[in-house]
PDB file of N, CA and C in Angstrom:
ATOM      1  N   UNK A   1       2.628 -14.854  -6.117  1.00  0.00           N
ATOM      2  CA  UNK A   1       1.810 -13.657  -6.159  1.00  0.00           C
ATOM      3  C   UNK A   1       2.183 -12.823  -7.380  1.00  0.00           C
ATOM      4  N   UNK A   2       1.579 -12.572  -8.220  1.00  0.00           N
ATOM      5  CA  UNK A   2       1.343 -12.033  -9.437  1.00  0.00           C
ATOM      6  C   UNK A   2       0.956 -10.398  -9.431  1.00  0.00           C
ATOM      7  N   UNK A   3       2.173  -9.585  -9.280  1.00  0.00           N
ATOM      8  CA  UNK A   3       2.029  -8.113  -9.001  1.00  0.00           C
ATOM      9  C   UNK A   3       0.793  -7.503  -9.634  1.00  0.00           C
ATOM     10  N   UNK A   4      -0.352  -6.823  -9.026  1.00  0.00           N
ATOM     11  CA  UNK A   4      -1.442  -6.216  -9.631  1.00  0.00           C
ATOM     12  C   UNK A   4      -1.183  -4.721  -9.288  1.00  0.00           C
ATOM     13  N   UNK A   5      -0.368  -3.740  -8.384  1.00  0.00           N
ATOM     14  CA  UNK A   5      -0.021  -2.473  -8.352  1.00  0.00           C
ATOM     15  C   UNK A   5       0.465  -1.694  -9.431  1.00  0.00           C
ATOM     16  N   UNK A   6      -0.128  -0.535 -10.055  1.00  0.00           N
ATOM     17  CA  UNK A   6       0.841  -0.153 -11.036  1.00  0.00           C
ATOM     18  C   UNK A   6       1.397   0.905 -10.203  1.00  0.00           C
ATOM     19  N   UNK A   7       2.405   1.677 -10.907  1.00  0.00           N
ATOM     20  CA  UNK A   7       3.499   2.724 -10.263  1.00  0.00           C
ATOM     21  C   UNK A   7       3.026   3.640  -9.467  1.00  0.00           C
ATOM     22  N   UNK A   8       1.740   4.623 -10.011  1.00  0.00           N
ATOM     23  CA  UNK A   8       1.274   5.471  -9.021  1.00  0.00           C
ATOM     24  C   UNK A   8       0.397   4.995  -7.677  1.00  0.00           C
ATOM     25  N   UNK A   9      -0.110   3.950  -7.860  1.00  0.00           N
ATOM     26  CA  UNK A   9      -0.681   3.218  -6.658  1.00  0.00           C
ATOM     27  C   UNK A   9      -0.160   2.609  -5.707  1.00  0.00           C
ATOM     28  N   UNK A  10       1.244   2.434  -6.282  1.00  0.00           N
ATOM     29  CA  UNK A  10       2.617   1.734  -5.255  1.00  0.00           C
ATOM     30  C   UNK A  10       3.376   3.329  -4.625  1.00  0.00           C
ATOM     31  N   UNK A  11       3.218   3.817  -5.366  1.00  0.00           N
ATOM     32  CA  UNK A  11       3.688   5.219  -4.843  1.00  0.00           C
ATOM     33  C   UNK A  11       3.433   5.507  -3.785  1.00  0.00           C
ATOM     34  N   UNK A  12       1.890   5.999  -3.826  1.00  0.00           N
ATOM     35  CA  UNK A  12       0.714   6.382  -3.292  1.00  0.00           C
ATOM     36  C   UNK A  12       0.388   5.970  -1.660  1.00  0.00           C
ATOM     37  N   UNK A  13       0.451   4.263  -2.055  1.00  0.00           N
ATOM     38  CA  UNK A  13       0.481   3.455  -1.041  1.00  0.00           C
ATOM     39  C   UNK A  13       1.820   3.853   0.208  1.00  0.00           C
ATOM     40  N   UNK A  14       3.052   3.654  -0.163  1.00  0.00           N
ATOM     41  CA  UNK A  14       4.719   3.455   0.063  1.00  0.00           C
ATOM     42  C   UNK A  14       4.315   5.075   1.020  1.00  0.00           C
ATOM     43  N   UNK A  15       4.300   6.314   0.482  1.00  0.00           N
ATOM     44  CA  UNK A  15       3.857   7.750   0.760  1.00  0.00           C
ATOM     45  C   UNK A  15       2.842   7.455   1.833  1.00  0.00           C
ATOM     46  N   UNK A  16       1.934   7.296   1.692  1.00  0.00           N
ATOM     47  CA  UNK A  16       0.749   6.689   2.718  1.00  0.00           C
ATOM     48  C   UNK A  16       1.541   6.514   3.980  1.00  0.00           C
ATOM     49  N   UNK A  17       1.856   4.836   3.815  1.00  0.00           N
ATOM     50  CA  UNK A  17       2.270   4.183   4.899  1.00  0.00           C
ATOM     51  C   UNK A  17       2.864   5.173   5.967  1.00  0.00           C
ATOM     52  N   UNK A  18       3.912   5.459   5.183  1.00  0.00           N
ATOM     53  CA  UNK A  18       5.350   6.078   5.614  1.00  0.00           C
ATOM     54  C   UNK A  18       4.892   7.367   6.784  1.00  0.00           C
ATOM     55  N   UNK A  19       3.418   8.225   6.087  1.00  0.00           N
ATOM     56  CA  UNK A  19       3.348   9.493   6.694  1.00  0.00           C
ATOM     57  C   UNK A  19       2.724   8.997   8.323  1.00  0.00           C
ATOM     58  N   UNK A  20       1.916   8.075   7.793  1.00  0.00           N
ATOM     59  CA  UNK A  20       0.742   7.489   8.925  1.00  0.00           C
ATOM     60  C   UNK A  20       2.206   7.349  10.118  1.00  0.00           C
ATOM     61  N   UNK A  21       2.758   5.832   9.421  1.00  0.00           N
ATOM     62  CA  UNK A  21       4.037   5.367  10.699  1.00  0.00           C
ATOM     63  C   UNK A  21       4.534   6.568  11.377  1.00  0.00           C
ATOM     64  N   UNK A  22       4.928   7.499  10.438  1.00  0.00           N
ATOM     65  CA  UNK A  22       5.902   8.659  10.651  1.00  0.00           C
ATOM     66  C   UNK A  22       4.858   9.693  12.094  1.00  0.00           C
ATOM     67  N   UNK A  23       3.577   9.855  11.654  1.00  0.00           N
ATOM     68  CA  UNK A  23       2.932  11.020  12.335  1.00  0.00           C
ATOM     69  C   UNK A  23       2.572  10.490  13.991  1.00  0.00           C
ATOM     70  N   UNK A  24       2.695   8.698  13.852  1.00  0.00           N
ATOM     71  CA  UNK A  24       2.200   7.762  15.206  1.00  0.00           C
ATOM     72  C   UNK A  24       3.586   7.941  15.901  1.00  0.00           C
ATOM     73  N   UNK A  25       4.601   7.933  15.639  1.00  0.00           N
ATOM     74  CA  UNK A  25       6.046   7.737  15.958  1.00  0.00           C
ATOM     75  C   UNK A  25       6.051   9.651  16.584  1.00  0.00           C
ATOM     76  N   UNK A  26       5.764  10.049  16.261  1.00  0.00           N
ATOM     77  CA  UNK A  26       5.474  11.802  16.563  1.00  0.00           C
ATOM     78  C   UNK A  26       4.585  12.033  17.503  1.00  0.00           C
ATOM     79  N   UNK A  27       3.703  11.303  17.494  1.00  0.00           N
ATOM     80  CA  UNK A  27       2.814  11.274  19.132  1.00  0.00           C
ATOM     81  C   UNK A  27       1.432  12.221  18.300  1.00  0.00           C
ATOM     82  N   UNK A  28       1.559  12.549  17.103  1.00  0.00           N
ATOM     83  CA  UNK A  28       0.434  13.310  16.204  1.00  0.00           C
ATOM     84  C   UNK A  28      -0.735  12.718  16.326  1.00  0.00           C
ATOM     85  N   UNK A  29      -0.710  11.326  15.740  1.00  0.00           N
ATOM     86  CA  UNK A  29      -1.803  10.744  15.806  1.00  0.00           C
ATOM     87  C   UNK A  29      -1.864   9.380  16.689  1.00  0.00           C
ATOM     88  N   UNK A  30      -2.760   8.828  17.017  1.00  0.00           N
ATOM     89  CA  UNK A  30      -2.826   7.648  17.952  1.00  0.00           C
ATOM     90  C   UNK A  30      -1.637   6.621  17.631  1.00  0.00           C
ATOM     91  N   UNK A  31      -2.195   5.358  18.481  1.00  0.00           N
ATOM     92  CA  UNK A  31      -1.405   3.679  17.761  1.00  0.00           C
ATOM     93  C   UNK A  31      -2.391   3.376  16.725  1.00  0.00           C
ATOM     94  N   UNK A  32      -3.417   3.618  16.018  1.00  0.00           N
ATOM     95  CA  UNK A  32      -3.596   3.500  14.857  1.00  0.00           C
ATOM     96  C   UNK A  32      -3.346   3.863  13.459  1.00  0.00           C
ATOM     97  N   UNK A  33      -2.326   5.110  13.589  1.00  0.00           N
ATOM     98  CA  UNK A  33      -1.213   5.069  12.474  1.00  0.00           C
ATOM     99  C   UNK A  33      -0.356   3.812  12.198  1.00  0.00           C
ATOM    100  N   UNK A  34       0.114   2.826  13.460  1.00  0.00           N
ATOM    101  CA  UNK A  34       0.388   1.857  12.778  1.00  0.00           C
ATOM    102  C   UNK A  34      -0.099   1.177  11.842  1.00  0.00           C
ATOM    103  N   UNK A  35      -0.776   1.159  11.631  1.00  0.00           N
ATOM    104  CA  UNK A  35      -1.564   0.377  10.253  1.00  0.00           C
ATOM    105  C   UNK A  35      -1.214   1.251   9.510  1.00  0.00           C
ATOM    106  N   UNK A  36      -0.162   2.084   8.937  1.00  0.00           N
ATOM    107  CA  UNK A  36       0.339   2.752   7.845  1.00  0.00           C
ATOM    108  C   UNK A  36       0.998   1.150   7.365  1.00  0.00           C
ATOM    109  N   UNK A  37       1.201   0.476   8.093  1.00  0.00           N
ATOM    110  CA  UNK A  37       2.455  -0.848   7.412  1.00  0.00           C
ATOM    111  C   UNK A  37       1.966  -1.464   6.671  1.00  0.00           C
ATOM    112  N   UNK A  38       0.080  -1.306   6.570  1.00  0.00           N
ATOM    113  CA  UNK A  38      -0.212  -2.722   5.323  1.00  0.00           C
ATOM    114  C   UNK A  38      -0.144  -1.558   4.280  1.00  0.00           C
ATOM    115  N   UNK A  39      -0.288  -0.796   3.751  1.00  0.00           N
ATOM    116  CA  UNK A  39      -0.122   0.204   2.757  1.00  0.00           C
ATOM    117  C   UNK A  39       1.322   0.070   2.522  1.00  0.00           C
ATOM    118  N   UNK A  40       2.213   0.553   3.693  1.00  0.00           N
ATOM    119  CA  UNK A  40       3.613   0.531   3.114  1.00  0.00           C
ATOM    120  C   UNK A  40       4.020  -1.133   2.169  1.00  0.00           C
ATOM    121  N   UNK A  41       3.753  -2.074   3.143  1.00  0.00           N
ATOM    122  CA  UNK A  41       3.532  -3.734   2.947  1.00  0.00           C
ATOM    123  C   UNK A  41       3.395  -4.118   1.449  1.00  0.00           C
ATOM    124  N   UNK A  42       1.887  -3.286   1.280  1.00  0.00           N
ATOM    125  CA  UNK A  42       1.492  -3.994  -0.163  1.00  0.00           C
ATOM    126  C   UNK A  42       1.764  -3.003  -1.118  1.00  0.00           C
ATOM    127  N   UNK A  43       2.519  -1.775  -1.055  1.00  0.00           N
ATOM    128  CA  UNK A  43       3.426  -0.886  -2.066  1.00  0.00           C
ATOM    129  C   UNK A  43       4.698  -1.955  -2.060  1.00  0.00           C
ATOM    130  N   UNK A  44       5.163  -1.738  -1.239  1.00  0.00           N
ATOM    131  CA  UNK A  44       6.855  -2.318  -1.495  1.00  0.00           C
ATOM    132  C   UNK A  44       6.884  -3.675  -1.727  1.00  0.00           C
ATOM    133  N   UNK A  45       5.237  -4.517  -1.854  1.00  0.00           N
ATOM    134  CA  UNK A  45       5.460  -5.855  -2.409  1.00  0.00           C
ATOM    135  C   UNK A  45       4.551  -6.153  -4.340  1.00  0.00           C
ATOM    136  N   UNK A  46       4.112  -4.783  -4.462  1.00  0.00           N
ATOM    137  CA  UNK A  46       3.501  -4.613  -5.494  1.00  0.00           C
ATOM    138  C   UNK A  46       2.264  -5.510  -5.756  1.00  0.00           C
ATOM    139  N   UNK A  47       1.864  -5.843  -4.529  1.00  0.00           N
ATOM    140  CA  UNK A  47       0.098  -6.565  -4.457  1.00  0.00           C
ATOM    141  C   UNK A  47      -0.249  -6.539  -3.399  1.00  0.00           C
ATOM    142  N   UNK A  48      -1.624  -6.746  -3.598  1.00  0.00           N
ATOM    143  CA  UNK A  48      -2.722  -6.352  -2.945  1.00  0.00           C
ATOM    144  C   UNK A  48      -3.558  -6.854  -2.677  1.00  0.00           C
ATOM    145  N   UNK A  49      -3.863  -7.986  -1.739  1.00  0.00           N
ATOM    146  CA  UNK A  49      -4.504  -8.943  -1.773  1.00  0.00           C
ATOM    147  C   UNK A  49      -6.287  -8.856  -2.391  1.00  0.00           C
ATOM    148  N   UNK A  50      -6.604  -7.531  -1.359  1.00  0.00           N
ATOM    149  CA  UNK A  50      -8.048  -7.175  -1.657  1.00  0.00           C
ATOM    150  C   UNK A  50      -8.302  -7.171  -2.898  1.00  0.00           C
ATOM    151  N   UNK A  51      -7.201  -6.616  -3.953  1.00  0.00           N
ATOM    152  CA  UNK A  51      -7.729  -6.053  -5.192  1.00  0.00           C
ATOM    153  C   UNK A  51      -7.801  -7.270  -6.003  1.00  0.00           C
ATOM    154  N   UNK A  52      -6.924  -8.177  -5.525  1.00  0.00           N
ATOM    155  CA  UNK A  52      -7.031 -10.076  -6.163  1.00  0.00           C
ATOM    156  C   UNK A  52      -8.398 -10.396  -5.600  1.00  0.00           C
ATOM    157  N   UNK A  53      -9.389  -9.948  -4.659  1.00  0.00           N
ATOM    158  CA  UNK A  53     -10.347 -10.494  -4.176  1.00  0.00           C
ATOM    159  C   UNK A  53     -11.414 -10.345  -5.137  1.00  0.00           C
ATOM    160  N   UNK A  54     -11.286  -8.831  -5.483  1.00  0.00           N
ATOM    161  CA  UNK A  54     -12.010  -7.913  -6.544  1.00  0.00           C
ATOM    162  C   UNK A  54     -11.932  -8.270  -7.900  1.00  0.00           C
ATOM    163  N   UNK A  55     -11.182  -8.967  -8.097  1.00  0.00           N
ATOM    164  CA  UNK A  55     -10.387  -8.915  -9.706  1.00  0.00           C
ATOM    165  C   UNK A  55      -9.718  -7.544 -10.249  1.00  0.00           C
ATOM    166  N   UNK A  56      -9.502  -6.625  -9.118  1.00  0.00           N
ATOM    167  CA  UNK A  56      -8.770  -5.181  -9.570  1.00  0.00           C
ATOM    168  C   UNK A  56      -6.692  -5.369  -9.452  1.00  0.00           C
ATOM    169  N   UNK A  57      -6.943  -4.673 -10.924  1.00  0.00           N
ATOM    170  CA  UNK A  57      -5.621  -4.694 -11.137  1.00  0.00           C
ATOM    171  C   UNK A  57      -4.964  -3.094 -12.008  1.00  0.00           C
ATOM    172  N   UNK A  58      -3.906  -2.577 -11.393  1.00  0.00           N
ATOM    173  CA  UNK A  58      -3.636  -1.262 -11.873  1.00  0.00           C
ATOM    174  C   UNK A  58      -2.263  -1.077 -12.693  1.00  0.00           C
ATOM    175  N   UNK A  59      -2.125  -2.916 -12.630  1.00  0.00           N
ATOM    176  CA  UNK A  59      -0.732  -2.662 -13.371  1.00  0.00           C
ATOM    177  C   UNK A  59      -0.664  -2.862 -14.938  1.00  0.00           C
ATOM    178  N   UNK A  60      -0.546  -1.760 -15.547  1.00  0.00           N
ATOM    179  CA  UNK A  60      -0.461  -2.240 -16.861  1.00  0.00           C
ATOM    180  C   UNK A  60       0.268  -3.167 -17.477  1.00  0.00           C
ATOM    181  N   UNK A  61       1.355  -3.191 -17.124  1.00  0.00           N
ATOM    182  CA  UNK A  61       2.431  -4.050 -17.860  1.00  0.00           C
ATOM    183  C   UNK A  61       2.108  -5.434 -17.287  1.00  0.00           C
ATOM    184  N   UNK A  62       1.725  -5.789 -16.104  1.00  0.00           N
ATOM    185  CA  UNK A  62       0.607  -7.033 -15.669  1.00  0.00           C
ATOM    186  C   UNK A  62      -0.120  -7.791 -16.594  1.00  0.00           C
ATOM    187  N   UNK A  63      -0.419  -8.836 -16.592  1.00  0.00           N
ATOM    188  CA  UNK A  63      -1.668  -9.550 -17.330  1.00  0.00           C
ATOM    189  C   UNK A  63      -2.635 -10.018 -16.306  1.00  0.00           C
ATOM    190  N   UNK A  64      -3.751  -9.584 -16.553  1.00  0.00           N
ATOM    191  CA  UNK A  64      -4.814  -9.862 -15.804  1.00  0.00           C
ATOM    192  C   UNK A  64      -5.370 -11.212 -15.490  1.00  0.00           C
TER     193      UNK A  64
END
């Protein structure tokens, strides 16, 4: 797998995940905050399957 995330979108994602997991674990929002994990998932693995589906890629230092 050929990283297509660049830094602020891995950020973004990682932040995401984390609040979703965090707010379901708090009783805030439903069991569908679990799905914060494919966001956290594809930050902390620096791809994205969908965006390989798309041909989208945000990583600069990447080759397309």
């Amino acid at each position: 797998m050929k990283a297509n995330l660049g830094q602020i979108d891995r950020v973004l994602r990682i932040v995401l995940g984390l609040v979703l997991i965090a707010l379901s674990l708090m009783g805030t929002i439903g069991w569908w905050g679990w799905g914060g994990i494919i966001p956290l998932v594809t930050g902390l693995m620096k791809f994205c399957p969908i965006y390989r589906l798309f041909g989208l890629n945000t990583c600069k230092t990447c080759s397309k």
